[in-house]
Protein backbone atom coordinates (compact mmCIF):
# COMPACT_ATOMS: atom_id res chain seq x y z
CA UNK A 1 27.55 55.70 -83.18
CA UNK A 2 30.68 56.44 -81.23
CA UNK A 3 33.01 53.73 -81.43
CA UNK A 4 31.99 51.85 -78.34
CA UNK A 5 35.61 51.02 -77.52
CA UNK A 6 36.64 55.09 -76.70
CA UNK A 7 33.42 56.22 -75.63
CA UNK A 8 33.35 57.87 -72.42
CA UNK A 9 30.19 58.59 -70.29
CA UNK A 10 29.55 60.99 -67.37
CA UNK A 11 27.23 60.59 -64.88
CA UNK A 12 26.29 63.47 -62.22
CA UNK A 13 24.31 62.36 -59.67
CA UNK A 14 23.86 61.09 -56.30
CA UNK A 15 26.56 59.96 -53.98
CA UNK A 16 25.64 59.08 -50.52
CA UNK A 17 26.65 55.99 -47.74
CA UNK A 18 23.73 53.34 -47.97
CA UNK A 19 22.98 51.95 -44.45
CA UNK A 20 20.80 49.04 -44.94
CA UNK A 21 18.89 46.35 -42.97
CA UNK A 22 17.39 43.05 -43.55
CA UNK A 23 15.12 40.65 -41.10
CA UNK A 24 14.97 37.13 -40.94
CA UNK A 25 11.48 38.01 -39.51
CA UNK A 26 8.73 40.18 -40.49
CA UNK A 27 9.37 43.92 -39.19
CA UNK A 28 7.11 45.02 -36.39
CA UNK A 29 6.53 48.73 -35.96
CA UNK A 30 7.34 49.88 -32.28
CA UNK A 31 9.51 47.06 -31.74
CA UNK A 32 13.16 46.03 -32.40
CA UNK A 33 13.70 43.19 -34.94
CA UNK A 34 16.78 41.47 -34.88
CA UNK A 35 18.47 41.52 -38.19
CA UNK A 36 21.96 42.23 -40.15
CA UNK A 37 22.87 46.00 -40.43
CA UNK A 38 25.71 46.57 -43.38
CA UNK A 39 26.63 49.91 -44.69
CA UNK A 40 28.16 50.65 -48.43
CA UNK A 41 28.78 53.59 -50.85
CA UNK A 42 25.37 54.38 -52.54
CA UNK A 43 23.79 56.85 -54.31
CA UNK A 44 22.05 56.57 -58.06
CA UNK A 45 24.06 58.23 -59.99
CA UNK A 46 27.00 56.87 -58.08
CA UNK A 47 25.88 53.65 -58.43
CA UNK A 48 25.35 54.01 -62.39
CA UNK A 49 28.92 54.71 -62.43
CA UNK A 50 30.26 51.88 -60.12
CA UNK A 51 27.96 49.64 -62.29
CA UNK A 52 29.24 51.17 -65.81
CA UNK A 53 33.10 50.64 -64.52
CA UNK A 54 32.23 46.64 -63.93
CA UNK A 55 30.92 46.65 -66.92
CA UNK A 56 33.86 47.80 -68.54
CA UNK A 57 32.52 51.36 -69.82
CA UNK A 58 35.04 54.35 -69.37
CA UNK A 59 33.30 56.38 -66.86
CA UNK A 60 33.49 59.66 -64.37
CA UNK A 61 31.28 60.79 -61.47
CA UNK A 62 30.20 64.21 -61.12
CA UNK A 63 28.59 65.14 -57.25
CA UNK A 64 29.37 66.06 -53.67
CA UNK A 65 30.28 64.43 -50.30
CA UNK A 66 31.29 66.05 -47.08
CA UNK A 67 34.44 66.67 -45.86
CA UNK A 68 34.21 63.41 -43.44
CA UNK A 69 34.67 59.63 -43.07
CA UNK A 70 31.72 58.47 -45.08
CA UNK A 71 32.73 61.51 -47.71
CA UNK A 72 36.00 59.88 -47.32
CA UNK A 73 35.00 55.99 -47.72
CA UNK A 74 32.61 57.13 -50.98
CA UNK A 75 35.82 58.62 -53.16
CA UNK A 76 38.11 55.41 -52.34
CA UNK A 77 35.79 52.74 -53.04
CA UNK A 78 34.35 54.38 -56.27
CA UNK A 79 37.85 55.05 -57.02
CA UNK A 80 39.09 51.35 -56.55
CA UNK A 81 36.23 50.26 -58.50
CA UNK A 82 37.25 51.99 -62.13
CA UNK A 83 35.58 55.00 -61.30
CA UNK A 84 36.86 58.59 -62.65
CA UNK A 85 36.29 60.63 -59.36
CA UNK A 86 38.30 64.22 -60.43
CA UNK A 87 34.51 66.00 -60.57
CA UNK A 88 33.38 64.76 -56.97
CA UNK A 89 33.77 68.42 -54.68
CA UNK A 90 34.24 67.10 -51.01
CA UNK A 91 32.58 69.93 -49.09
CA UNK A 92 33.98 71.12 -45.73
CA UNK A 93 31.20 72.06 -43.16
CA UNK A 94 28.53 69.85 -45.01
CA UNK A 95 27.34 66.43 -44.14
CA UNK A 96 27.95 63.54 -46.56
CA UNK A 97 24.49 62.08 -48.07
CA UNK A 98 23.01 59.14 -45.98
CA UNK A 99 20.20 56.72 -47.09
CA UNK A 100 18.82 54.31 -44.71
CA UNK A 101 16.60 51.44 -45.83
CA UNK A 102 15.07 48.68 -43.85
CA UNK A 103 13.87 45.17 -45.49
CA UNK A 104 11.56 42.72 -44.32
CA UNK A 105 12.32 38.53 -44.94
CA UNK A 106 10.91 39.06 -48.78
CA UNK A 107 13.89 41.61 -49.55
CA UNK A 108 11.10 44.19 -50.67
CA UNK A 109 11.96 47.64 -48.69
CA UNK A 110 9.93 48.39 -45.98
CA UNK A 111 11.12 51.73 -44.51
CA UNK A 112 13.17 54.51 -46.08
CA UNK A 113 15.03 58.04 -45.04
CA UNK A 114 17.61 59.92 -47.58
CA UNK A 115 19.17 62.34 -46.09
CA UNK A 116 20.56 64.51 -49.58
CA UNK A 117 20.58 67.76 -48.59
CA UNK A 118 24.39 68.24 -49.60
CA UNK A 119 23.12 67.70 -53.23
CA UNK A 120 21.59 71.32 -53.05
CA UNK A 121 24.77 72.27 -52.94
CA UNK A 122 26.01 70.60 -56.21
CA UNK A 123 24.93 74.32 -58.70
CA UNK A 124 24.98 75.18 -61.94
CA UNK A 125 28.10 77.79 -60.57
CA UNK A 126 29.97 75.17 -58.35
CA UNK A 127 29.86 72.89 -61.63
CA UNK A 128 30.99 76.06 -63.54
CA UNK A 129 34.01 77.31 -60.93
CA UNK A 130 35.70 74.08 -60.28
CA UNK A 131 35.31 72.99 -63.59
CA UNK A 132 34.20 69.54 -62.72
CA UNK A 133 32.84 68.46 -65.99
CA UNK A 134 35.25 66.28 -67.80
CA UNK A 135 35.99 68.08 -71.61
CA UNK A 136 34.52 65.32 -73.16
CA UNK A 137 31.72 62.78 -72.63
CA UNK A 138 29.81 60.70 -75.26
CA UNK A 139 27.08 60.03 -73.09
CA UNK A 140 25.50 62.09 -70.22
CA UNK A 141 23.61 60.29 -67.51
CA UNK A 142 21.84 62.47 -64.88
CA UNK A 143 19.85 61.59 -61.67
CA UNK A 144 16.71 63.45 -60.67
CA UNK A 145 18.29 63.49 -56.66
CA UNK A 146 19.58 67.34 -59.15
CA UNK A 147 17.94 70.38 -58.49
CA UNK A 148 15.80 71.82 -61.03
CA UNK A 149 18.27 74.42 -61.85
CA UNK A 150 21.32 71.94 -61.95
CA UNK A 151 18.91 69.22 -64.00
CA UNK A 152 17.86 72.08 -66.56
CA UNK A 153 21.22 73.56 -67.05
CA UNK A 154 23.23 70.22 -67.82
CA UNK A 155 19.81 69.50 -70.23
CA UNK A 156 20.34 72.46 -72.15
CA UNK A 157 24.34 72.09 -72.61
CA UNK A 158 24.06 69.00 -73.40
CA UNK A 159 25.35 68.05 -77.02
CA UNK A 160 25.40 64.48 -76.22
CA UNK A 161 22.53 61.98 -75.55
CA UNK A 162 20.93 62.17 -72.26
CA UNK A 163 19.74 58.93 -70.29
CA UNK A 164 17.85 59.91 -67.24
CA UNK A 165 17.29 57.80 -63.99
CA UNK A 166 13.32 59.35 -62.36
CA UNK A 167 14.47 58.05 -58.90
CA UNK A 168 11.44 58.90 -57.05
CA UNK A 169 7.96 59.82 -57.88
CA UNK A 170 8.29 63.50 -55.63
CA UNK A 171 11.89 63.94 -57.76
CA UNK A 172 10.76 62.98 -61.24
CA UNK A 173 8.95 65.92 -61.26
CA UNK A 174 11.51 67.82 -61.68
CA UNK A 175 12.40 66.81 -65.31
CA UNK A 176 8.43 67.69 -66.57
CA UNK A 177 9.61 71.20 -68.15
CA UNK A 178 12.93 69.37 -70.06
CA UNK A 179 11.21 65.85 -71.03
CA UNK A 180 11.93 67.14 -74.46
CA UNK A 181 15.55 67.28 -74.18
CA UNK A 182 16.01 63.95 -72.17
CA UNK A 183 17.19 60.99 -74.81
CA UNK A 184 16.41 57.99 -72.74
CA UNK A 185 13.91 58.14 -69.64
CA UNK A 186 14.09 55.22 -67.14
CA UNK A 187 10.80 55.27 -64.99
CA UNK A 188 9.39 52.68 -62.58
CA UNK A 189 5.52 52.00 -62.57
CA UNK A 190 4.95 54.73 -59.82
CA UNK A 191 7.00 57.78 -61.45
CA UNK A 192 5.02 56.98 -65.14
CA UNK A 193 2.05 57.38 -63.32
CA UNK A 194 3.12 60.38 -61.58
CA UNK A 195 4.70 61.68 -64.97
CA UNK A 196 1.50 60.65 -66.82
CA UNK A 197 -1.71 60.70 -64.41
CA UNK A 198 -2.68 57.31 -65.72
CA UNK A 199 -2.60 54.10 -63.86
CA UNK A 200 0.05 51.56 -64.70
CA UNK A 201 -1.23 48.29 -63.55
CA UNK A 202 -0.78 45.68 -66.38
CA UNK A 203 1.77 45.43 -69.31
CA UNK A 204 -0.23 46.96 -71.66
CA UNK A 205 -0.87 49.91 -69.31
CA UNK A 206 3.06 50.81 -68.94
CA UNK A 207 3.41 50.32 -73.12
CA UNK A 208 0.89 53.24 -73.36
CA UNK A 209 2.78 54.76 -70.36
CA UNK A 210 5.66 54.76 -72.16
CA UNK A 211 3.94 55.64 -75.22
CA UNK A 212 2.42 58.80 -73.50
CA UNK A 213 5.64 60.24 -72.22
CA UNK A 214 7.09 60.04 -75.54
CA UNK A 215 4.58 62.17 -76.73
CA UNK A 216 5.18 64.58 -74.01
CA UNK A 217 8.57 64.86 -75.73
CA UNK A 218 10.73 62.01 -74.73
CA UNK A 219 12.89 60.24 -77.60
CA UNK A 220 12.83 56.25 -75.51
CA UNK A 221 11.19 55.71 -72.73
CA UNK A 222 12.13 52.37 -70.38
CA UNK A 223 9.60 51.34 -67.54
CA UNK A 224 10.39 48.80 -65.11
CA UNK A 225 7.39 46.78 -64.06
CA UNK A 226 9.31 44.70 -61.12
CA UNK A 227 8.73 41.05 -60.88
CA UNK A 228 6.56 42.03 -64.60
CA UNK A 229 9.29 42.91 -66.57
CA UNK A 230 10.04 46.04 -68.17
CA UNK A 231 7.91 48.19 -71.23
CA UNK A 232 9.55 50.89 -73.31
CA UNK A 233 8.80 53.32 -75.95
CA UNK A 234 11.18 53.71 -79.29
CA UNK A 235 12.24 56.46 -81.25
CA UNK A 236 10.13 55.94 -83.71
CA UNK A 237 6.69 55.53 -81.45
CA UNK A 238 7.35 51.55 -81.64
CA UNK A 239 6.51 49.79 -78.03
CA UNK A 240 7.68 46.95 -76.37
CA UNK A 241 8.05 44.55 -73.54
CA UNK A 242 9.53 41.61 -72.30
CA UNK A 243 9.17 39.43 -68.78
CA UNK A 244 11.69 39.28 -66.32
CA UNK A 245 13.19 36.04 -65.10
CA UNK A 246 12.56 34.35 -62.24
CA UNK A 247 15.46 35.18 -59.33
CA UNK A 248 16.31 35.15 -55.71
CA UNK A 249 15.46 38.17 -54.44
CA UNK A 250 17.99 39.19 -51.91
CA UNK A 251 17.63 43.14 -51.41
CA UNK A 252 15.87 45.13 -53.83
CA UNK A 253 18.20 48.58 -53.62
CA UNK A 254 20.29 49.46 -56.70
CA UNK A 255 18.40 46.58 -59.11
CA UNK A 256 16.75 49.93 -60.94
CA UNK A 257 20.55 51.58 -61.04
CA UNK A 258 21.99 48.30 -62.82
CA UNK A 259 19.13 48.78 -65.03
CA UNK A 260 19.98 51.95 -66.67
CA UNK A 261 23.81 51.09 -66.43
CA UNK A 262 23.13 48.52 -68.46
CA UNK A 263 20.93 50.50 -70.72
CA UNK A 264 23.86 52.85 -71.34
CA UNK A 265 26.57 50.42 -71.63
CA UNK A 266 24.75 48.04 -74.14
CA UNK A 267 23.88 51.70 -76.15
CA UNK A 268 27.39 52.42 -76.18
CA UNK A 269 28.46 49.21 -77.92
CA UNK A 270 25.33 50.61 -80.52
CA UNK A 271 22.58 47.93 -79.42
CA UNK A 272 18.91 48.92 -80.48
CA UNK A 273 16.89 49.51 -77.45
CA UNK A 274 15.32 45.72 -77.16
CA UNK A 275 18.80 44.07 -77.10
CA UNK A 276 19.56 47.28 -74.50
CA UNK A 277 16.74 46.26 -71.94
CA UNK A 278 17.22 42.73 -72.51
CA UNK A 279 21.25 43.37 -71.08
CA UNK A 280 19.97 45.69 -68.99
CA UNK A 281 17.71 43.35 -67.16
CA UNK A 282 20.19 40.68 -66.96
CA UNK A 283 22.46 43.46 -64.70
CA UNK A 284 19.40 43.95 -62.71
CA UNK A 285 18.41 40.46 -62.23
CA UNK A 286 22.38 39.65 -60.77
CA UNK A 287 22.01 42.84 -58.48
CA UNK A 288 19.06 41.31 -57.10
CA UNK A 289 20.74 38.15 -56.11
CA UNK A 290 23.45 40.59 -54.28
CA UNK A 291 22.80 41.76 -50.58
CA UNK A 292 24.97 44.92 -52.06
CA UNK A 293 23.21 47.72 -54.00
CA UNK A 294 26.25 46.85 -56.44
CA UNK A 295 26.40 43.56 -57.08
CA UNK A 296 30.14 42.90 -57.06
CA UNK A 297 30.18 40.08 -59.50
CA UNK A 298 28.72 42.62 -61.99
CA UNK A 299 30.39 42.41 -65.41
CA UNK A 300 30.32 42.15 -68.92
CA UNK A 301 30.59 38.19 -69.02
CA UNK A 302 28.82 37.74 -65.99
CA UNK A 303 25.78 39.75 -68.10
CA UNK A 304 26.88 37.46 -70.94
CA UNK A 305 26.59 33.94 -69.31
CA UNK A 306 23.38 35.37 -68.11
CA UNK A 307 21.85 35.96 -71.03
CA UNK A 308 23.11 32.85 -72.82
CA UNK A 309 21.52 30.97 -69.69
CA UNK A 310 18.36 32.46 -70.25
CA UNK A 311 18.21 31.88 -73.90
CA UNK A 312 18.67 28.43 -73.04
């Protein structure tokens, strides 16, 4: 295990502006609900990284953004926050990624549009020519927003163990002819299904989920169940699962980014995997409590008092 204190991880991913909005009441469709509109930097893989830096970990972001204002507002926040942001190309002519989400009074999201065609951009040769990979990471994390040419090439030169965030269940296909290469999986009920072609409706469904995509090749395998809990597969074909905690729910965006952050960081300081998804449901459960898809009073002893809390 790399000594937890040097270790360095890179994440390449997705980095767009989130524009979100929450109702007091429940949304109507072909009517205007009145509500609170915020905007942030977003993006999963950018997101991993903000979360990793609050953690503490040693991180850099590898991805695109446009040559304009949000492009702009992306690279100084994720800067401010810890974040190594050398490997992020700003791209003249192209338009910086945009997600809009709208959520109803239970925080659940109701409506969705990304907007991520800049991330076509982000190649195999634009990583090669401006040499945006840092020399040395200890830990890769990708995002399947990738193409399946950028996702396959950073698989196969990668030396280093791979965590992998699904994102969506169109996306996660995208990783079925390198599952054998990918270290750590992170799925949500609806992408194991899609990965799998088995319902996951129950616990014991998502352990043989999990169970069934580390036979297709995967070395641990974490699915989030929600308001269940989470399920996950071993190294050694061992499963688990534990229940999540009860929470306020303020806005569901970025809960399943805090997850894997958390699943990296706790890896990195050489946790097995149960003692990684029980921290890295504790950095979920405060990013649910935040109306920001980073919860800014994300950190180590925030994770800490958390689980010493729920112990209790």
């Amino acid at each position: 295990m790399t000594n937890p204190a040097a270790a360095r991880i890179t994440v390449v991913g997705g980095a767009n502006m989130d524009v979100g909005a929450k109702t007091q009441t429940p949304l109507l469709p072909g009517d205007s609900t009145p509500g609170h509109i915020h905007y942030a930097p977003g993006g999963v893989g950018r997101n991993i990284a903000e979360n990793l830096a609050r953690l503490g970990s040693a991180v850099a972001l590898v991805s695109v953004v446009g040559a304009d204002a949000f492009g702009r507002d992306i690279l100084a926040h994720t800067r401010s926050v810890g974040v190594e942001v050398a490997g992020v190309q700003m791209l003249a002519g192209q338009r910086t990624a945009t997600y809009l989400s709208m959520h109803g009074p239970d925080g659940d999201m109701a409506l969705a549009v990304n907007d991520m065609a800049i991330l076509e951009r982000l190649t195999p040769d634009l990583l090669v020519a401006k040499n945006t990979m840092p020399a040395h990471t200890d830990v890769l994390v990708l995002d399947c927003n990738l193409s399946v040419p950028t996702l396959a090439w950073l698989l196969e030169q990668a030396t280093q163990p791979v965590f992998v965030d699904a994102v969506s269940v169109a996306k996660c296909q995208r990783l079925v002819p390198v599952l054998g290469r990918v270290h750590t999986l992170k799925v949500n009920r609806i992408e194991a299904q899609a990965l799998c072609g088995t319902v996951v409706g129950s616990v014991d469904d998502a352990r043989r989920a999990a169970l069934a995509l580390y036979g297709m090749g995967v070395q641990r395998v974490v699915l989030s169940l929600g308001a269940l809990g989470v399920a996950w597969c071993d190294a050694d074909g061992s499963t688990g699962a534990r229940s999540a905690s009860a929470v306020p729910v303020v806005n569901t965006t970025g809960a399943g980014d805090a997850l894997l952050a958390g699943l990296v960081h706790a890896h990195v300081q050489g946790l097995s995997l149960p003692h990684c998804v029980e921290y890295a449901m504790a950095c979920a459960e405060i990013t649910l409590s935040s109306t920001f898809a980073n919860a800014p009073d994300l950190s180590h002893a925030a994770v800490q008092s958390r689980l010493a809390a729920v112990a209790a």
